[in-house]
C-alpha atoms as a PDB file:
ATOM      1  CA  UNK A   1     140.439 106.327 137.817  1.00  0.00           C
ATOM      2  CA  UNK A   2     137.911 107.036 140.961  1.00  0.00           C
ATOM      3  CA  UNK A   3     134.394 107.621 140.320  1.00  0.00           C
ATOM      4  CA  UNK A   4     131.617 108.599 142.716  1.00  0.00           C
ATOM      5  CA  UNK A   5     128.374 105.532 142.784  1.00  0.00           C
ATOM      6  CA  UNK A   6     125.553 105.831 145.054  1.00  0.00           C
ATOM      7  CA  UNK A   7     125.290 103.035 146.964  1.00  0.00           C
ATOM      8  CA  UNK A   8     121.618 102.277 148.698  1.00  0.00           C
ATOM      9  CA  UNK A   9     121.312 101.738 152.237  1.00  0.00           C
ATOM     10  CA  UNK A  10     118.522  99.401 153.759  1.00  0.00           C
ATOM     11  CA  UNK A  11     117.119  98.083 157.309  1.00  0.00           C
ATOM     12  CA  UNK A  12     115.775  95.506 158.135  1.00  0.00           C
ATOM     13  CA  UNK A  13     112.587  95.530 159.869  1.00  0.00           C
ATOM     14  CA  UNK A  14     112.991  94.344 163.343  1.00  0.00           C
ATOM     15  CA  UNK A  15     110.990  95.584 166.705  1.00  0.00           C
ATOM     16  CA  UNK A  16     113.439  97.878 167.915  1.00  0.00           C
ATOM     17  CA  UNK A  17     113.563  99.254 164.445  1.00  0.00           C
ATOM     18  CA  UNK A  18     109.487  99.432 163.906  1.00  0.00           C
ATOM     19  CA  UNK A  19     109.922 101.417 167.482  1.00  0.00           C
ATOM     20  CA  UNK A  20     112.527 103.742 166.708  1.00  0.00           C
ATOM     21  CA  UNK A  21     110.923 104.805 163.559  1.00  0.00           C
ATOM     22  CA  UNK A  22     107.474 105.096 165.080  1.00  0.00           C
ATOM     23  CA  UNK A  23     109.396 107.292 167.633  1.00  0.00           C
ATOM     24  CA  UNK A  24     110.950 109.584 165.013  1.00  0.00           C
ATOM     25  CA  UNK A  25     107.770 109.809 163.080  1.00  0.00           C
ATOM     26  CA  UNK A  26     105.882 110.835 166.202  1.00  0.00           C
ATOM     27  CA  UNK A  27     108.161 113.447 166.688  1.00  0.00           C
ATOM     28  CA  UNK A  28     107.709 114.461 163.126  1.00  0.00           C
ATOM     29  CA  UNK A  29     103.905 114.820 163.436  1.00  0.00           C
ATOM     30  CA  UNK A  30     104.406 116.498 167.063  1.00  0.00           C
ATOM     31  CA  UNK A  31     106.261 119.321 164.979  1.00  0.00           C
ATOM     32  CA  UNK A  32     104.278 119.473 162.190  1.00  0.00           C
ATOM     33  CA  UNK A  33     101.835 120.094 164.697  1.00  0.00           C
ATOM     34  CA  UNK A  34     103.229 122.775 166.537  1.00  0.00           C
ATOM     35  CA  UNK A  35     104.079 124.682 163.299  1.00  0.00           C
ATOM     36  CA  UNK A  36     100.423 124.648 162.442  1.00  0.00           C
ATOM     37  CA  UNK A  37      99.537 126.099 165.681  1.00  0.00           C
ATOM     38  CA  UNK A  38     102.733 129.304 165.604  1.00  0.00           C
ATOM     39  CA  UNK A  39     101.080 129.368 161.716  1.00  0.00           C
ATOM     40  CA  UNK A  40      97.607 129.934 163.520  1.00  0.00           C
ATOM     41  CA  UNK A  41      99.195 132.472 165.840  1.00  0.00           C
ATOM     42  CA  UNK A  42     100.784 134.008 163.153  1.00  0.00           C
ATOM     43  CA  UNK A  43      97.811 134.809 161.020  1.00  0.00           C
ATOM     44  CA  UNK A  44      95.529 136.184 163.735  1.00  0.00           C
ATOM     45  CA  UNK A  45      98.623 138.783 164.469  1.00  0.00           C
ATOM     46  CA  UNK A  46      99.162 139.793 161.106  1.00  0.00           C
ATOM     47  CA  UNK A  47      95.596 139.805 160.185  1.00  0.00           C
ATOM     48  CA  UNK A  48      94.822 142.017 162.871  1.00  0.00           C
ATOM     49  CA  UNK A  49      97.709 144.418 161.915  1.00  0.00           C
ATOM     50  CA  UNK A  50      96.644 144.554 158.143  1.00  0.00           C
ATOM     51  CA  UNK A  51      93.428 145.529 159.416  1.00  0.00           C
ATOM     52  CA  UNK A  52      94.583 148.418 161.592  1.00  0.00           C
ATOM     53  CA  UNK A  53      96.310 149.172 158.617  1.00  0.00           C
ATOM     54  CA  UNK A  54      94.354 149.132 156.488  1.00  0.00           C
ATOM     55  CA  UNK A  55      95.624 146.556 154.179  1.00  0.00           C
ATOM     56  CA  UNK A  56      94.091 143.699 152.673  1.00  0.00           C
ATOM     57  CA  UNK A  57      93.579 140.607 155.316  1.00  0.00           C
ATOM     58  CA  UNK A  58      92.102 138.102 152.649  1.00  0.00           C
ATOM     59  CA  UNK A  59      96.009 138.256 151.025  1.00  0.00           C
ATOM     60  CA  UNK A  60      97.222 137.631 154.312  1.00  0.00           C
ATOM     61  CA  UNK A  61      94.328 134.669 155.009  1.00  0.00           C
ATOM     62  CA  UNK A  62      95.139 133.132 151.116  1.00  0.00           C
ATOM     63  CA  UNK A  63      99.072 132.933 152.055  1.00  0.00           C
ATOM     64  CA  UNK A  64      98.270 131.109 155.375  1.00  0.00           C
ATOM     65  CA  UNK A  65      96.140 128.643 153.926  1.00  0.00           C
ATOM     66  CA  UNK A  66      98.738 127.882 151.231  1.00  0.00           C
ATOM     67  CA  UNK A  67     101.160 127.214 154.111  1.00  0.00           C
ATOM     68  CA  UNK A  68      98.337 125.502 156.052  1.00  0.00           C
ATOM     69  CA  UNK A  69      97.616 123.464 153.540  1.00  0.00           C
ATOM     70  CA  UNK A  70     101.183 122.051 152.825  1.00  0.00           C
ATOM     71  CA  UNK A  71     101.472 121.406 156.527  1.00  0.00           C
ATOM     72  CA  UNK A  72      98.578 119.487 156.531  1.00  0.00           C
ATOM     73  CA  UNK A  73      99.677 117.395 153.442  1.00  0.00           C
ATOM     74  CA  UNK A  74     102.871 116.867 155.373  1.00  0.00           C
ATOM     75  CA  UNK A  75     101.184 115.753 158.238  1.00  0.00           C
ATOM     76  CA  UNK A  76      98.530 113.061 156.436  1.00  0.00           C
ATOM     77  CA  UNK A  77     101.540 111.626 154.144  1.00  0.00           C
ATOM     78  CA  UNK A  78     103.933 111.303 157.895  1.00  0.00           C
ATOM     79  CA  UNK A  79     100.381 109.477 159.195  1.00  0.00           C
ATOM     80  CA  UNK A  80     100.055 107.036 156.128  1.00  0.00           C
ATOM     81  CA  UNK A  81     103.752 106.421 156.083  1.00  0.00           C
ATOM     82  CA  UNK A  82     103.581 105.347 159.875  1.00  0.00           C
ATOM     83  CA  UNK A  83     100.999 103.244 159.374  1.00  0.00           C
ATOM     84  CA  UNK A  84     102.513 100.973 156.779  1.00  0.00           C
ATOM     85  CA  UNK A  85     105.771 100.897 158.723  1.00  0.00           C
ATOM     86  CA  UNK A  86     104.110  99.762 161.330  1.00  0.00           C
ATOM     87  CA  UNK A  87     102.203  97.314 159.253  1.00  0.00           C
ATOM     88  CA  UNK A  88     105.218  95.773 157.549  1.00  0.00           C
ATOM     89  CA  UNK A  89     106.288  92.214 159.354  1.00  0.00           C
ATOM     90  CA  UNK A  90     109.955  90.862 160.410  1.00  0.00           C
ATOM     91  CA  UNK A  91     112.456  90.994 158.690  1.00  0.00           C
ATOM     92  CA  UNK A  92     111.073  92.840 155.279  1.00  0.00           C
ATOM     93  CA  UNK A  93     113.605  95.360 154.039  1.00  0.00           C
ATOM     94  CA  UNK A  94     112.821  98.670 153.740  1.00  0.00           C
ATOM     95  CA  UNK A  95     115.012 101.621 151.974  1.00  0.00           C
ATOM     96  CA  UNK A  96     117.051 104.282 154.436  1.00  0.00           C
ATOM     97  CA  UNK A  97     118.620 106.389 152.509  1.00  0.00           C
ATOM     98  CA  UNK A  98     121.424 106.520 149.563  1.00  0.00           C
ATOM     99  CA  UNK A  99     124.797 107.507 150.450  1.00  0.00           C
ATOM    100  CA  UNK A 100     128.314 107.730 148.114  1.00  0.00           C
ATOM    101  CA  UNK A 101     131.069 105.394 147.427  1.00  0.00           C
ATOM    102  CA  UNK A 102     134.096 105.359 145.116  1.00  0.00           C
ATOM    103  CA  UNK A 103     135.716 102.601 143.166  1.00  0.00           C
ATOM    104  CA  UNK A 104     138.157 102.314 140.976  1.00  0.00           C
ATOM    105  CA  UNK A 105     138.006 102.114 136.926  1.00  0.00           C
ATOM    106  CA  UNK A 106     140.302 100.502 134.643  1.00  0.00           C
ATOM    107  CA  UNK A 107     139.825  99.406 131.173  1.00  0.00           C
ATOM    108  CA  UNK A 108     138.385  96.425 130.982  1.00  0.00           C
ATOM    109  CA  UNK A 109     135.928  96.616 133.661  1.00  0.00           C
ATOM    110  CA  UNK A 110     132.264  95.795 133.064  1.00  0.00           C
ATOM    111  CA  UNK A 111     130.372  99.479 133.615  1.00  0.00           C
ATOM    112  CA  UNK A 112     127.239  97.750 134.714  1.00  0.00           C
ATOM    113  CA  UNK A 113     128.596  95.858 138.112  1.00  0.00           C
ATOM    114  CA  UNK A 114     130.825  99.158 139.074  1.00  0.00           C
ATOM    115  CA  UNK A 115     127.783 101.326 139.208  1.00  0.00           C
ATOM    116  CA  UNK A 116     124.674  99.542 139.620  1.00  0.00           C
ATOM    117  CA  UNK A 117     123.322  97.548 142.600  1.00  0.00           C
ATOM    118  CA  UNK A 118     125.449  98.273 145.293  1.00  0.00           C
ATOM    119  CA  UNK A 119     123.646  97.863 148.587  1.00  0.00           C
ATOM    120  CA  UNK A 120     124.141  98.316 152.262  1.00  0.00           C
ATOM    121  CA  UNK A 121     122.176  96.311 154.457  1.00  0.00           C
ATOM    122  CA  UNK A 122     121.735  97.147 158.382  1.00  0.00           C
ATOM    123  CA  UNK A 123     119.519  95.416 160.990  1.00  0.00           C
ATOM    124  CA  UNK A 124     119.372  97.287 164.266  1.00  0.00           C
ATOM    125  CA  UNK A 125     122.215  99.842 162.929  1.00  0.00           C
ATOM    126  CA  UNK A 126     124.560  96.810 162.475  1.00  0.00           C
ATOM    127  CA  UNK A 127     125.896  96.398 158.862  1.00  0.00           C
ATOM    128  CA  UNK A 128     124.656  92.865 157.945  1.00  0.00           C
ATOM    129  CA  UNK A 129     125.534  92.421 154.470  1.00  0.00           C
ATOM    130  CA  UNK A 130     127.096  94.420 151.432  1.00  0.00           C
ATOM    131  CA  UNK A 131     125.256  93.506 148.007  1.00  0.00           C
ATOM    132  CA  UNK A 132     127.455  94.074 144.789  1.00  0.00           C
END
């Protein structure tokens, strides 16, 4: 029988990899960013027309802060997260993502070392090692 496992995937922390990821994260921030400022935009526009309108503004003001506010906790936890990547020496290994694999079942097997601990390891996007 086949059976889905995740499997973890891991780099190694190298300088092209503490520059790639500083790279991506920057970009990340640089979005955030830009979304705060459209947000800004947003709720001048809007406020403005619930005003002609007669409507209440402070709903429209409490809404954009909520979304403010999660943008800006987005943005702080992408800055801490940077910063202790960047921190992090040579060759430490840090987690990537999880993806699937399958393996086979039979009777017999031991369930523990089919399912558990499977890892991928990559330095500079260059599978280095399989763990089992």
């Amino acid at each position: 029988m086949l059976i889905k496992r995740p499997v973890k995937v891991k780099m190694v922390m190298t300088p092209q990899l503490r520059k790639q990821l500083e790279a991506e994260y920057l970009g990340e921030l640089q979005q955030i960013r830009l979304e705060l400022e459209q947000l800004e935009f947003q709720n001048k526009k809007l406020v403005l027309e619930a005003k002609r309108k007669k409507l209440d503004a402070e709903q429209v003001n409490l809404k954009f802060k909520k979304e403010k506010q999660t943008r800006l906790s987005r943005l702080e936890r992408l800055e801490i997260r940077i910063k202790e990547y960047l921190k992090l020496p040579d060759d430490v290994e840090i987690i990537h993502s999880t993806v699937d694999s399958y393996v086979n079942v039979k009777v017999g097997d031991k369930w523990d070392t089919l399912v558990e601990g499977v890892e991928i390891v990559l330095k500079d996007g260059i599978v280095v090692e399989i763990r089992n």
